[in-house]
PDB file of N, CA and C in Angstrom:
ATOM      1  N   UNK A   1       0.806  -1.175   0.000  1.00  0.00           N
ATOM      2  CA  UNK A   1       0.000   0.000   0.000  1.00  0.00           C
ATOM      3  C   UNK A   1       0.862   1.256   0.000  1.00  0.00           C
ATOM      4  N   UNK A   2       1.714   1.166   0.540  1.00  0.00           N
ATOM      5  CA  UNK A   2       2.241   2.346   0.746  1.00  0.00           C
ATOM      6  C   UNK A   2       3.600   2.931  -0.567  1.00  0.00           C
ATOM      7  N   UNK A   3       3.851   1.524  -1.639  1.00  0.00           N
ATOM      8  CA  UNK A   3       4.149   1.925  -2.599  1.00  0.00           C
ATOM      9  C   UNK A   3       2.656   2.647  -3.568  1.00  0.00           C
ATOM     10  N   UNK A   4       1.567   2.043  -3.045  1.00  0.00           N
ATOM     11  CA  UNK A   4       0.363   2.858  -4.148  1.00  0.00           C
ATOM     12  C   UNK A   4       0.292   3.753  -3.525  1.00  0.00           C
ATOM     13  N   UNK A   5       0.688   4.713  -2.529  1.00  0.00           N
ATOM     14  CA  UNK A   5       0.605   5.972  -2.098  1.00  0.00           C
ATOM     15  C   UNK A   5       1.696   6.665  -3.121  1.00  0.00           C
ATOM     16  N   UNK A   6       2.650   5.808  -2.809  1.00  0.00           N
ATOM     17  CA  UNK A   6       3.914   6.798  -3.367  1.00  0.00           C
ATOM     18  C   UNK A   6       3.799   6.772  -5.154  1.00  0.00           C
ATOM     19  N   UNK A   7       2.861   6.262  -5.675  1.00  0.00           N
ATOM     20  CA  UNK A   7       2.701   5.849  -6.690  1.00  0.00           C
ATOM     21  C   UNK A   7       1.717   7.182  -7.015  1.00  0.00           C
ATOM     22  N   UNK A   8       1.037   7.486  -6.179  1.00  0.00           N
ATOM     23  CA  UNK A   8      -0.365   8.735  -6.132  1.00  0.00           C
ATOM     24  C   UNK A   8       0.615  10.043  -6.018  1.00  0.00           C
ATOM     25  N   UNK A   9       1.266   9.907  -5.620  1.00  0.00           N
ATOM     26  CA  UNK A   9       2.219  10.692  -5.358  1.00  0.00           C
ATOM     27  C   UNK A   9       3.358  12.106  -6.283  1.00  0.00           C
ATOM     28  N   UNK A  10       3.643  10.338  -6.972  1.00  0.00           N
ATOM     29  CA  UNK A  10       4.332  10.800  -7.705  1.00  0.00           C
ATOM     30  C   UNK A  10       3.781  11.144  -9.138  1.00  0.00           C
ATOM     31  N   UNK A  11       2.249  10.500  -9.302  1.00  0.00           N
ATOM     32  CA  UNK A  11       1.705  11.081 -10.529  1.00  0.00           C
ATOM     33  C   UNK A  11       1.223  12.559 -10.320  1.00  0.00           C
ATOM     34  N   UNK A  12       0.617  12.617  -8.970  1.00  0.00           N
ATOM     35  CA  UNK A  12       0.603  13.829  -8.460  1.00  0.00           C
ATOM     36  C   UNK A  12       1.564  15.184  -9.059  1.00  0.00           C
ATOM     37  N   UNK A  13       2.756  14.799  -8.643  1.00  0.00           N
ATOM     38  CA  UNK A  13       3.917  15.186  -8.919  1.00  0.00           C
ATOM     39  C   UNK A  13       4.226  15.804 -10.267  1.00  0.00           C
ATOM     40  N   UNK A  14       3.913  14.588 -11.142  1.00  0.00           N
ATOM     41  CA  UNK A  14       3.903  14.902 -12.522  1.00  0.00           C
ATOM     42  C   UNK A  14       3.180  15.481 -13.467  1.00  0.00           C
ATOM     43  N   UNK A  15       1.935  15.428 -12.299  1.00  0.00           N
ATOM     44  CA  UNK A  15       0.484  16.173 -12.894  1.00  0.00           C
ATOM     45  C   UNK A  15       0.833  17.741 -13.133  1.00  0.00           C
ATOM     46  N   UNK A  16       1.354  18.084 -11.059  1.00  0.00           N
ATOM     47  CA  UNK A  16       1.435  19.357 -10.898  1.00  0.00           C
ATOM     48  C   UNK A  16       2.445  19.746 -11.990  1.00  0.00           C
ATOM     49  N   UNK A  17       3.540  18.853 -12.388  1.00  0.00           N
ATOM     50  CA  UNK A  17       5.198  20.002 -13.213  1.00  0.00           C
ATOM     51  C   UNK A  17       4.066  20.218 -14.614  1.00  0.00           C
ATOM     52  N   UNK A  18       3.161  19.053 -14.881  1.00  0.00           N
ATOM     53  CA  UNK A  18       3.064  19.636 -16.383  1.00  0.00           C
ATOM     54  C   UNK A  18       1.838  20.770 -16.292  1.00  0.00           C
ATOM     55  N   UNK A  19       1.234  20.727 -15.518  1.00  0.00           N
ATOM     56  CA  UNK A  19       0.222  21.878 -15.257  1.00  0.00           C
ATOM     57  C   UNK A  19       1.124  23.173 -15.286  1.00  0.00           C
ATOM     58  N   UNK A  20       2.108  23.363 -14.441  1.00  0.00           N
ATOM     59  CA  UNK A  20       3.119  24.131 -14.725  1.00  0.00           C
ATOM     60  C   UNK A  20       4.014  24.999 -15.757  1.00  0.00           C
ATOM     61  N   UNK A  21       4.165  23.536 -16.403  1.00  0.00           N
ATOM     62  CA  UNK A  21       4.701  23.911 -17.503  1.00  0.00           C
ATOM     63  C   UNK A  21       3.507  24.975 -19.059  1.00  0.00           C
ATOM     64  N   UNK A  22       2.303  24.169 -18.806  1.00  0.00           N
ATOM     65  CA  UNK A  22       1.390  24.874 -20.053  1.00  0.00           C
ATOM     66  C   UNK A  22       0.888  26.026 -19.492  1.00  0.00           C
ATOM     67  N   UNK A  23       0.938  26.156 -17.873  1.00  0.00           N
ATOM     68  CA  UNK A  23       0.742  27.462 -17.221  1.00  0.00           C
ATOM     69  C   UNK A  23       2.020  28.323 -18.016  1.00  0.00           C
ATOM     70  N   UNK A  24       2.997  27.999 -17.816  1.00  0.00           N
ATOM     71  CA  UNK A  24       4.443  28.737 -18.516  1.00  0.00           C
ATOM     72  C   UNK A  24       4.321  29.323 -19.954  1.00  0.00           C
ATOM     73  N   UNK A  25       3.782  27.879 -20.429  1.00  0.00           N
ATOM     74  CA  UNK A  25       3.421  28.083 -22.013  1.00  0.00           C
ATOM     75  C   UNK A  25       2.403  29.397 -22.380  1.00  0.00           C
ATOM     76  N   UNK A  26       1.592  29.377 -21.536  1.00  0.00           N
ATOM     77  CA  UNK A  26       0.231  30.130 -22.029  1.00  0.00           C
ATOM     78  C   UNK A  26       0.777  31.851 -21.615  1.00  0.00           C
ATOM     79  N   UNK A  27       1.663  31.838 -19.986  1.00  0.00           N
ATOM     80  CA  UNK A  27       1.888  32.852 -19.853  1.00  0.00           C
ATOM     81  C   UNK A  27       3.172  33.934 -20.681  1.00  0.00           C
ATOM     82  N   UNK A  28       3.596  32.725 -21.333  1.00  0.00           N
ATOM     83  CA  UNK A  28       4.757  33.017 -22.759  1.00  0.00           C
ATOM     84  C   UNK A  28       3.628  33.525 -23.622  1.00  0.00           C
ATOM     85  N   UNK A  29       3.104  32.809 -24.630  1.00  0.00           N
ATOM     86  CA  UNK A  29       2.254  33.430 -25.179  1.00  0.00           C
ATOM     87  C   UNK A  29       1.351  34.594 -25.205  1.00  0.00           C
ATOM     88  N   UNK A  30       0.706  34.641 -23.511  1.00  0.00           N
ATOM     89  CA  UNK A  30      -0.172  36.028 -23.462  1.00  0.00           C
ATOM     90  C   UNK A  30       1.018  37.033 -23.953  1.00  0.00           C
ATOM     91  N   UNK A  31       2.357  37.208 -22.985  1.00  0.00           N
ATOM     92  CA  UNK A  31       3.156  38.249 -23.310  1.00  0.00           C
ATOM     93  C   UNK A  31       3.336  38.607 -24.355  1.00  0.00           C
ATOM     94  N   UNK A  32       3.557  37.502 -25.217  1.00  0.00           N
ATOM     95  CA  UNK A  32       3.907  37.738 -26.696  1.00  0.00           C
ATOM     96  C   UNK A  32       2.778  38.558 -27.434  1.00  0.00           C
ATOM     97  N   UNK A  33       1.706  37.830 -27.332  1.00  0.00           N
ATOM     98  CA  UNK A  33       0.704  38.534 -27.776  1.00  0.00           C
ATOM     99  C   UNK A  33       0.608  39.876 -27.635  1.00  0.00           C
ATOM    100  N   UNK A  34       0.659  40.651 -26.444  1.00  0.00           N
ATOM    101  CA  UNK A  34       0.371  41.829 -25.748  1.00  0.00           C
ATOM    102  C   UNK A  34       2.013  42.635 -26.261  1.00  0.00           C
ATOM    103  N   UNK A  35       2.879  41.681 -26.505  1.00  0.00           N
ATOM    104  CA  UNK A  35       4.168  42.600 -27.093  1.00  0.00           C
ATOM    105  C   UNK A  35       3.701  43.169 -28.913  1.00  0.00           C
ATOM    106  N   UNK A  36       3.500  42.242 -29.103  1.00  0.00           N
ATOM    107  CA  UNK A  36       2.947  42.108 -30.853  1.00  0.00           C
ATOM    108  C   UNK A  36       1.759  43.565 -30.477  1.00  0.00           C
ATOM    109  N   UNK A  37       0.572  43.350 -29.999  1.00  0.00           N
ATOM    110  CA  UNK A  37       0.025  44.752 -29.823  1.00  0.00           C
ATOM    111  C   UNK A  37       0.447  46.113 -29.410  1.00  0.00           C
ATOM    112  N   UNK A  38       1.008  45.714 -28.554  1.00  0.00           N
ATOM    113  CA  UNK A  38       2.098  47.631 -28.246  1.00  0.00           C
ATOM    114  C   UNK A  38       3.013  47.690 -29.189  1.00  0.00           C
ATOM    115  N   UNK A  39       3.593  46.691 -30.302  1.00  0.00           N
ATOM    116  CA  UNK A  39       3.954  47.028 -31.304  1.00  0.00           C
ATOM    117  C   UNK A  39       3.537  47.637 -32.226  1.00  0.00           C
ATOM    118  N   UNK A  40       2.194  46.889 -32.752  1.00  0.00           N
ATOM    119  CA  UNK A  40       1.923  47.320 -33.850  1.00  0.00           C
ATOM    120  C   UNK A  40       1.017  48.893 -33.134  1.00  0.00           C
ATOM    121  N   UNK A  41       0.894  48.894 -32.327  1.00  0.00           N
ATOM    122  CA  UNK A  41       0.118  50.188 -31.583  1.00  0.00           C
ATOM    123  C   UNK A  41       1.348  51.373 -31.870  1.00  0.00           C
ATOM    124  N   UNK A  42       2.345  51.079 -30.986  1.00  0.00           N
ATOM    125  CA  UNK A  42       3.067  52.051 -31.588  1.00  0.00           C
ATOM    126  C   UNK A  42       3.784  52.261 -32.948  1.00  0.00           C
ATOM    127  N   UNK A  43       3.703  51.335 -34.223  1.00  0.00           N
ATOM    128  CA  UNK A  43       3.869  51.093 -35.186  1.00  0.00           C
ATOM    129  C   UNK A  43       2.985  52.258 -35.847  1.00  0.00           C
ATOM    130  N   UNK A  44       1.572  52.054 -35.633  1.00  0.00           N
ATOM    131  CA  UNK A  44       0.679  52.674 -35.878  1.00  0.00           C
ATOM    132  C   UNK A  44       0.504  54.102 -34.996  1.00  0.00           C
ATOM    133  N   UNK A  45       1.478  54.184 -34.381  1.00  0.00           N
ATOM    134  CA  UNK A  45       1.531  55.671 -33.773  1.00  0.00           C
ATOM    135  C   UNK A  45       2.387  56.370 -34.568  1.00  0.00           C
ATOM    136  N   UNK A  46       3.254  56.061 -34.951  1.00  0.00           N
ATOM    137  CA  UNK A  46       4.448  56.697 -35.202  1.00  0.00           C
ATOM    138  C   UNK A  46       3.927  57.437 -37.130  1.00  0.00           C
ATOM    139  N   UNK A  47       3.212  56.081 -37.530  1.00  0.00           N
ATOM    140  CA  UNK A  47       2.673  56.126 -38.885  1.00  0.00           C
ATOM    141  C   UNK A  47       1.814  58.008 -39.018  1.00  0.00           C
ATOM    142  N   UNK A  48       0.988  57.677 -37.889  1.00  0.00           N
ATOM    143  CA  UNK A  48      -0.212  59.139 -37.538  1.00  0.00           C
ATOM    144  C   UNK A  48       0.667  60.057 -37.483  1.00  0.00           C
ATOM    145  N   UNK A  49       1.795  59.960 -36.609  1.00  0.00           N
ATOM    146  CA  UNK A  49       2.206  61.210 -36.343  1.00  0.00           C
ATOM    147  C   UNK A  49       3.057  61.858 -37.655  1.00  0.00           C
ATOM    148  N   UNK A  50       4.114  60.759 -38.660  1.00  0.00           N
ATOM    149  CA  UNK A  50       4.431  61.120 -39.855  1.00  0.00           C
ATOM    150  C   UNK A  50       3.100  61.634 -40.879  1.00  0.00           C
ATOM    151  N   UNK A  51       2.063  61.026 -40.947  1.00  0.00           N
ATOM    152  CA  UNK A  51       1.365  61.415 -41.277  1.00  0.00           C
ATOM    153  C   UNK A  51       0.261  63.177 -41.211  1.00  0.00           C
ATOM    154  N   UNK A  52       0.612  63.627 -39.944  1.00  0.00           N
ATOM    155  CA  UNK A  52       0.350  64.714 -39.607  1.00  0.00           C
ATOM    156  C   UNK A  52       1.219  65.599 -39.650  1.00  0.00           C
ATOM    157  N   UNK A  53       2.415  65.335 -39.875  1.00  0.00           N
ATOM    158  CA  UNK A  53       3.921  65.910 -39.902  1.00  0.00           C
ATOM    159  C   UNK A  53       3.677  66.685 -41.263  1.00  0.00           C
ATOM    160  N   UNK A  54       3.276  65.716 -42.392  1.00  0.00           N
ATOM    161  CA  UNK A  54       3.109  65.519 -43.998  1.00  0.00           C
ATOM    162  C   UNK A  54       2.417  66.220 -44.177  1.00  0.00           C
ATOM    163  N   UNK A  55       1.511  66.303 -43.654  1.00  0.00           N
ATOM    164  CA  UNK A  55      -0.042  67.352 -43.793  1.00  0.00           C
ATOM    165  C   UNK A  55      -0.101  68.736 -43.328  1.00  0.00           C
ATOM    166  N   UNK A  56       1.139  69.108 -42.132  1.00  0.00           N
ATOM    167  CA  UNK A  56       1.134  70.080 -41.586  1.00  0.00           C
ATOM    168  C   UNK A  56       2.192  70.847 -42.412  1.00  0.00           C
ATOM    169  N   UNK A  57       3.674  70.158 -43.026  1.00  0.00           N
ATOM    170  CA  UNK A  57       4.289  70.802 -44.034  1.00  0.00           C
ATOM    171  C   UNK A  57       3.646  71.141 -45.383  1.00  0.00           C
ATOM    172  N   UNK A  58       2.804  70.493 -45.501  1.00  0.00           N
ATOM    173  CA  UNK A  58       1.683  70.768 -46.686  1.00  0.00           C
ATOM    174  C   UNK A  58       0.883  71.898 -46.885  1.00  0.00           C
ATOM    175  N   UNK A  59       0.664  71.879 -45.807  1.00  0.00           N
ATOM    176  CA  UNK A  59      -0.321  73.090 -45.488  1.00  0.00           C
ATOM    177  C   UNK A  59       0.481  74.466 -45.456  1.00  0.00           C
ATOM    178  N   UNK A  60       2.018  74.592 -44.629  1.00  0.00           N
ATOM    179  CA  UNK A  60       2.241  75.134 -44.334  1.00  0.00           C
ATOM    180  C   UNK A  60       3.276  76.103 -45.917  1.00  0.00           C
ATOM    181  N   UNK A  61       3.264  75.389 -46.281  1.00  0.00           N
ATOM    182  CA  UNK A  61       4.061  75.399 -47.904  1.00  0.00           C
ATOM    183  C   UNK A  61       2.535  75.889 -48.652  1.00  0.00           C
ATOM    184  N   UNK A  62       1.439  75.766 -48.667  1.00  0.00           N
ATOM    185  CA  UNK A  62       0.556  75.842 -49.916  1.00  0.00           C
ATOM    186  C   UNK A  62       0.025  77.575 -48.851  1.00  0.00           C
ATOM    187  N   UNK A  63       0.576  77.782 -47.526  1.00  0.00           N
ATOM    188  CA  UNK A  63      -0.146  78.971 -47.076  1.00  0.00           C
ATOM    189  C   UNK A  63       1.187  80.244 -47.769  1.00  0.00           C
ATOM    190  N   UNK A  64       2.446  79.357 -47.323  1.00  0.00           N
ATOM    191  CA  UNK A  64       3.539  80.679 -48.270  1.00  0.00           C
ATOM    192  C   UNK A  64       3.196  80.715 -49.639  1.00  0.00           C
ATOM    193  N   UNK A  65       2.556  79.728 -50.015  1.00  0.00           N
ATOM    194  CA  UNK A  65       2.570  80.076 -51.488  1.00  0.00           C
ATOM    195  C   UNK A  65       1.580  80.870 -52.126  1.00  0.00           C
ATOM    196  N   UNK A  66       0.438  81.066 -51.199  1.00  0.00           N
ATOM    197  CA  UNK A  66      -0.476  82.022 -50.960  1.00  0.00           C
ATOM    198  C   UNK A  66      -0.200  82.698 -50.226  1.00  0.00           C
ATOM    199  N   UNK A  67       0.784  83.204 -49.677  1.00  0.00           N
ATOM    200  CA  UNK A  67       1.244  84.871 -49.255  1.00  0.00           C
ATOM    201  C   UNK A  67       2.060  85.418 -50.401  1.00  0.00           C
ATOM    202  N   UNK A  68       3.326  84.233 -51.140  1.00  0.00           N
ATOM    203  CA  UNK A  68       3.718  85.034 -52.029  1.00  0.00           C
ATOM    204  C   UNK A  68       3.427  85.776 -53.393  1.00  0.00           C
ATOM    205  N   UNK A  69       1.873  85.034 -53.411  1.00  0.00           N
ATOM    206  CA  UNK A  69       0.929  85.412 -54.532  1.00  0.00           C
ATOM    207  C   UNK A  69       0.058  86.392 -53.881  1.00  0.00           C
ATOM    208  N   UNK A  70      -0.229  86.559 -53.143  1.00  0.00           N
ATOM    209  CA  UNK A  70      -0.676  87.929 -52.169  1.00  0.00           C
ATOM    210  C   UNK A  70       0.358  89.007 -52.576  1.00  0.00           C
ATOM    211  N   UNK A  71       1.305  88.690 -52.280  1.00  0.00           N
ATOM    212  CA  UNK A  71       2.024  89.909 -51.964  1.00  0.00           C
ATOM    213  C   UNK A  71       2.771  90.379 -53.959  1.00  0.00           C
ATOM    214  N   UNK A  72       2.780  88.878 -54.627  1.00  0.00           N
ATOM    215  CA  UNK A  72       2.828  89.737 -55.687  1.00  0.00           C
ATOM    216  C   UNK A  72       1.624  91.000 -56.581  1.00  0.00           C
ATOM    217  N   UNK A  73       0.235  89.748 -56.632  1.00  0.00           N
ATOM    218  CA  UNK A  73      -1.043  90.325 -56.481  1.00  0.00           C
ATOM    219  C   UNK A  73      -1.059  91.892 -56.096  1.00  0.00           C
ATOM    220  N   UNK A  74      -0.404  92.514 -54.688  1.00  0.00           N
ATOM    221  CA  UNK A  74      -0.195  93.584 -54.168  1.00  0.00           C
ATOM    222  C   UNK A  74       0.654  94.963 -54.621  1.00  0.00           C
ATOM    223  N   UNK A  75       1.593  94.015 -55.123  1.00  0.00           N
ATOM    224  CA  UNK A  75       2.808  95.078 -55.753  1.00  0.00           C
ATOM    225  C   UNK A  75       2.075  95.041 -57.184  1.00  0.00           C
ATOM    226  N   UNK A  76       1.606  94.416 -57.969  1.00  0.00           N
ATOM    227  CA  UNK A  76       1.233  94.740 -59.369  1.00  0.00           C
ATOM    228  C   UNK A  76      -0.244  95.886 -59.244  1.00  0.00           C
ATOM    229  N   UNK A  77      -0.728  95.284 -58.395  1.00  0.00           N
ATOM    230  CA  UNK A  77      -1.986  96.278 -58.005  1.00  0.00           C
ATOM    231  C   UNK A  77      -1.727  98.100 -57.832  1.00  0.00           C
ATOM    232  N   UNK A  78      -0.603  97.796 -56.772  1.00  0.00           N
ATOM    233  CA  UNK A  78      -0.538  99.187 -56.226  1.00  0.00           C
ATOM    234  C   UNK A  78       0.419  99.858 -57.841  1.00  0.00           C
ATOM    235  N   UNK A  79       1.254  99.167 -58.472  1.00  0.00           N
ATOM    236  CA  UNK A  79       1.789 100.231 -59.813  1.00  0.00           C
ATOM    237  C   UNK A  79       0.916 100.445 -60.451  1.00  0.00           C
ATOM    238  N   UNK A  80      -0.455  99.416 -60.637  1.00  0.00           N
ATOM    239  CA  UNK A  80      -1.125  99.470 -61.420  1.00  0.00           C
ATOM    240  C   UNK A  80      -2.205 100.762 -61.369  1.00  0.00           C
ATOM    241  N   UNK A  81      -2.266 101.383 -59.844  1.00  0.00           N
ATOM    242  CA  UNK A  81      -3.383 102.280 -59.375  1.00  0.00           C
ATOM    243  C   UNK A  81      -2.238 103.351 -59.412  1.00  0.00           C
ATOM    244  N   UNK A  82      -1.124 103.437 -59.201  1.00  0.00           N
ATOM    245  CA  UNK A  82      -0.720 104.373 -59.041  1.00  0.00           C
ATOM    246  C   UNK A  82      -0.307 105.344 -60.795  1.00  0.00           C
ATOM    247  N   UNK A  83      -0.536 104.168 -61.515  1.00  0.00           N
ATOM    248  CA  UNK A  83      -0.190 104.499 -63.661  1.00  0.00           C
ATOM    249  C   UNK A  83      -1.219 104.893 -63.702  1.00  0.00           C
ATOM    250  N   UNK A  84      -2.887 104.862 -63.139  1.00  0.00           N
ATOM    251  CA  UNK A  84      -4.266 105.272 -63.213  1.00  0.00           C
ATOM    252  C   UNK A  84      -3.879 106.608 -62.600  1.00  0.00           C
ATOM    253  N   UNK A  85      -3.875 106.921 -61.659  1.00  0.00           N
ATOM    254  CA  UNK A  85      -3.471 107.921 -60.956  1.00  0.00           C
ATOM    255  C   UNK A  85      -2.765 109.400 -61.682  1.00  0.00           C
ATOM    256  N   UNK A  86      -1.061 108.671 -62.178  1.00  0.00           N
ATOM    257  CA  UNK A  86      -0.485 109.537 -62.998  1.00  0.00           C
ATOM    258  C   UNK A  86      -1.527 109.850 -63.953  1.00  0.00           C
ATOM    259  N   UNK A  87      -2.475 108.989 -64.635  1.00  0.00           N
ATOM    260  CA  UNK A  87      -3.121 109.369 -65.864  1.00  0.00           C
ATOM    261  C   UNK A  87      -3.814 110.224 -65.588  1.00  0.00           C
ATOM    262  N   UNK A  88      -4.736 109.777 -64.586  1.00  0.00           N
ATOM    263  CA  UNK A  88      -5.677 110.943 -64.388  1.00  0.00           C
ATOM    264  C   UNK A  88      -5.517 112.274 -64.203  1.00  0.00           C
ATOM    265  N   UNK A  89      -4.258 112.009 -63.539  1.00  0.00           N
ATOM    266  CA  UNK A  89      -4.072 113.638 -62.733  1.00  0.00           C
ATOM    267  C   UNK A  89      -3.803 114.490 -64.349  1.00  0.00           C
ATOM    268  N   UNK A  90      -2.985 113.710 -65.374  1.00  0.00           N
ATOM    269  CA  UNK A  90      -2.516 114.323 -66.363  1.00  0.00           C
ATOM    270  C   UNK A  90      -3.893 114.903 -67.124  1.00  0.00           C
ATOM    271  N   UNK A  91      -5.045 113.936 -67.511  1.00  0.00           N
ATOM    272  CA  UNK A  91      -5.714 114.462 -68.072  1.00  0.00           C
ATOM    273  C   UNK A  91      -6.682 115.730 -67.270  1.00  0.00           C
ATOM    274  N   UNK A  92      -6.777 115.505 -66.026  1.00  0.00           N
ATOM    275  CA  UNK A  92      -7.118 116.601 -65.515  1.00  0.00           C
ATOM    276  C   UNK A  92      -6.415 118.394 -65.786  1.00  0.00           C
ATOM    277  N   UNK A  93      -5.104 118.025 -65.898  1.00  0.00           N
ATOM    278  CA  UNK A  93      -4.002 118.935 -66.292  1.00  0.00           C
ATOM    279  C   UNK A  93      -4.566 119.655 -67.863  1.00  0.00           C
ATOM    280  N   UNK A  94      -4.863 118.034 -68.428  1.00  0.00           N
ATOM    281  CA  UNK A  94      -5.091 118.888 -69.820  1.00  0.00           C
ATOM    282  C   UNK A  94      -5.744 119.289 -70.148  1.00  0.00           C
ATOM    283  N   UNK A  95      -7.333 118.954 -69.152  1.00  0.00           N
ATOM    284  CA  UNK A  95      -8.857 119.881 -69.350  1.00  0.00           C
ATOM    285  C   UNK A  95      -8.384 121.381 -68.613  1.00  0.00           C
ATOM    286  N   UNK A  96      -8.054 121.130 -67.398  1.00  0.00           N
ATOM    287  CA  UNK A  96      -7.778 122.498 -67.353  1.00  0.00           C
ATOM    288  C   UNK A  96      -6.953 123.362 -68.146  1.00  0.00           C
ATOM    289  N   UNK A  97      -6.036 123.472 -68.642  1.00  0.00           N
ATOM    290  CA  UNK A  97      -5.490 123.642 -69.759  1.00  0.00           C
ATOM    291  C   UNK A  97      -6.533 124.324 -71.020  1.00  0.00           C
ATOM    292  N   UNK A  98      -6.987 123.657 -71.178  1.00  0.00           N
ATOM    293  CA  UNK A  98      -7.942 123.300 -72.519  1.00  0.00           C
ATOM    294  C   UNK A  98      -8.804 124.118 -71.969  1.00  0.00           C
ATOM    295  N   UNK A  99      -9.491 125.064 -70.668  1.00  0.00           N
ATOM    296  CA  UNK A  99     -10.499 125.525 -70.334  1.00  0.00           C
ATOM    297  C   UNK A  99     -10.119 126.934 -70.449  1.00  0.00           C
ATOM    298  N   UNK A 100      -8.866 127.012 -69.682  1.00  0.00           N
ATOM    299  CA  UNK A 100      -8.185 128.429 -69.637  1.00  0.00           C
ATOM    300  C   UNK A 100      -7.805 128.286 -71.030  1.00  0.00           C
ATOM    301  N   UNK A 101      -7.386 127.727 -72.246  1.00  0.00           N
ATOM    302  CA  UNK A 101      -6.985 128.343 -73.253  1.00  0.00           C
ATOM    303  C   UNK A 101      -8.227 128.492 -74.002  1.00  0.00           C
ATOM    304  N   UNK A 102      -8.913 128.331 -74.121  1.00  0.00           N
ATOM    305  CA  UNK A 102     -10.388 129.050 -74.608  1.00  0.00           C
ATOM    306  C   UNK A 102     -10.865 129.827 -73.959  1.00  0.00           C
ATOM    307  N   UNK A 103     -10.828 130.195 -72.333  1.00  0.00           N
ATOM    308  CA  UNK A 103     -11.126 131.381 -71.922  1.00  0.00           C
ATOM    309  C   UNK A 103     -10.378 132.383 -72.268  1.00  0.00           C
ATOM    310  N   UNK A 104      -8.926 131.968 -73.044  1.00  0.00           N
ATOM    311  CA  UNK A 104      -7.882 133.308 -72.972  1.00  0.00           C
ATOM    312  C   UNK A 104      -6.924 133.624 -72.041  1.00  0.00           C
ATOM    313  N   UNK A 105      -6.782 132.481 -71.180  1.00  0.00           N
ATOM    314  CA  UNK A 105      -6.034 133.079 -69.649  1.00  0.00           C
ATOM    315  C   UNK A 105      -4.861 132.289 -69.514  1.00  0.00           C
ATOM    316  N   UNK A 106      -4.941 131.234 -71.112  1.00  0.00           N
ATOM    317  CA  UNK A 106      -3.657 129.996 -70.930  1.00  0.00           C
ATOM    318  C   UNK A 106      -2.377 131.194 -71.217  1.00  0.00           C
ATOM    319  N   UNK A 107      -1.467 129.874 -70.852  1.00  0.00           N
ATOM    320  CA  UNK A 107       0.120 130.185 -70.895  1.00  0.00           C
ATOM    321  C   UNK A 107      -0.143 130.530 -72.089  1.00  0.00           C
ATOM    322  N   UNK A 108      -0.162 130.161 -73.279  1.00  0.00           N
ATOM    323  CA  UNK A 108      -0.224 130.066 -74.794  1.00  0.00           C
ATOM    324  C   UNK A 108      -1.003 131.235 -74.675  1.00  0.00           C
ATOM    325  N   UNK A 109      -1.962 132.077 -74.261  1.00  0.00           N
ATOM    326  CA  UNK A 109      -2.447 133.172 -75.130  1.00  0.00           C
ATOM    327  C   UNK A 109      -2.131 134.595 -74.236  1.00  0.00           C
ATOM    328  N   UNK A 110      -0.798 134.590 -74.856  1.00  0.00           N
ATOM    329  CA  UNK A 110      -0.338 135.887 -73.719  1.00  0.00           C
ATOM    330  C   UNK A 110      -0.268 137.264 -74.611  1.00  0.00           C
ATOM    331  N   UNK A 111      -1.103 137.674 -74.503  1.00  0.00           N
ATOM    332  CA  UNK A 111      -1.354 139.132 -75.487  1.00  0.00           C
ATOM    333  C   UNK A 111      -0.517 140.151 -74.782  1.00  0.00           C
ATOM    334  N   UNK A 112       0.052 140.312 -75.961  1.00  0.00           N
ATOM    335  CA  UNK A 112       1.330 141.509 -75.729  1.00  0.00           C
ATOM    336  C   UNK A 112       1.032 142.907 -76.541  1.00  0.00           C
ATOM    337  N   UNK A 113       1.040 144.121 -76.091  1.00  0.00           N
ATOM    338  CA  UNK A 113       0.336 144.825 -76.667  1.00  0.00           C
ATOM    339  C   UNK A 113       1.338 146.215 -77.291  1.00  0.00           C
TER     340      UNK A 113
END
């Protein structure tokens, strides 16, 4: 009898190491698993943030490129008002002109007597 104890015993024994062991196994695996996810998690972090990187130099390039078309836009504008300007003032010059020399009072009609 007391070898069928030691016999209970020792399957016992062998029960508990391999319970052990697939306990080992499984707790290998969860890790792995959970490594593979904070991988690809931060895999997929790193992706977003290049990705927003891309989008923000994008943006930031298509806004100079709409200031430097602003600001050309600006300088052609302002020669452009300021050649209106010269014109006008000139033809104003030349009605008046043209008013006093039919009244008689232009430079051109200087009666000398």
């Amino acid at each position: 009898m007391a070898s069928q104890g030691q016999d209970i015993r020792y399957k016992a024994g062998e029960l508990a190491g391999q319970a052990q062991v697939k306990k080992d196994e499984l707790m290998d695996k969860g890790r792995d698993a959970a490594q593979n996810v904070k991988d690809k998690a931060s895999s997929g972090m790193q992706a977003a943030k290049d990705a927003a990187n891309s989008a923000a130099d994008k943006c930031c390039s298509a806004a100079e490129s709409g200031k430097s078309a602003a600001s050309d836009c600006k300088n052609q504008s302002s020669g452009f008002l300021q050649q209106t300007g010269e014109q006008a003032m000139s033809m104003a010059q030349g009605a008046a002109e043209a008013v006093k020399n039919t009244l008689g009072i232009g430079s051109g009609n200087n009666k000398s007597s």
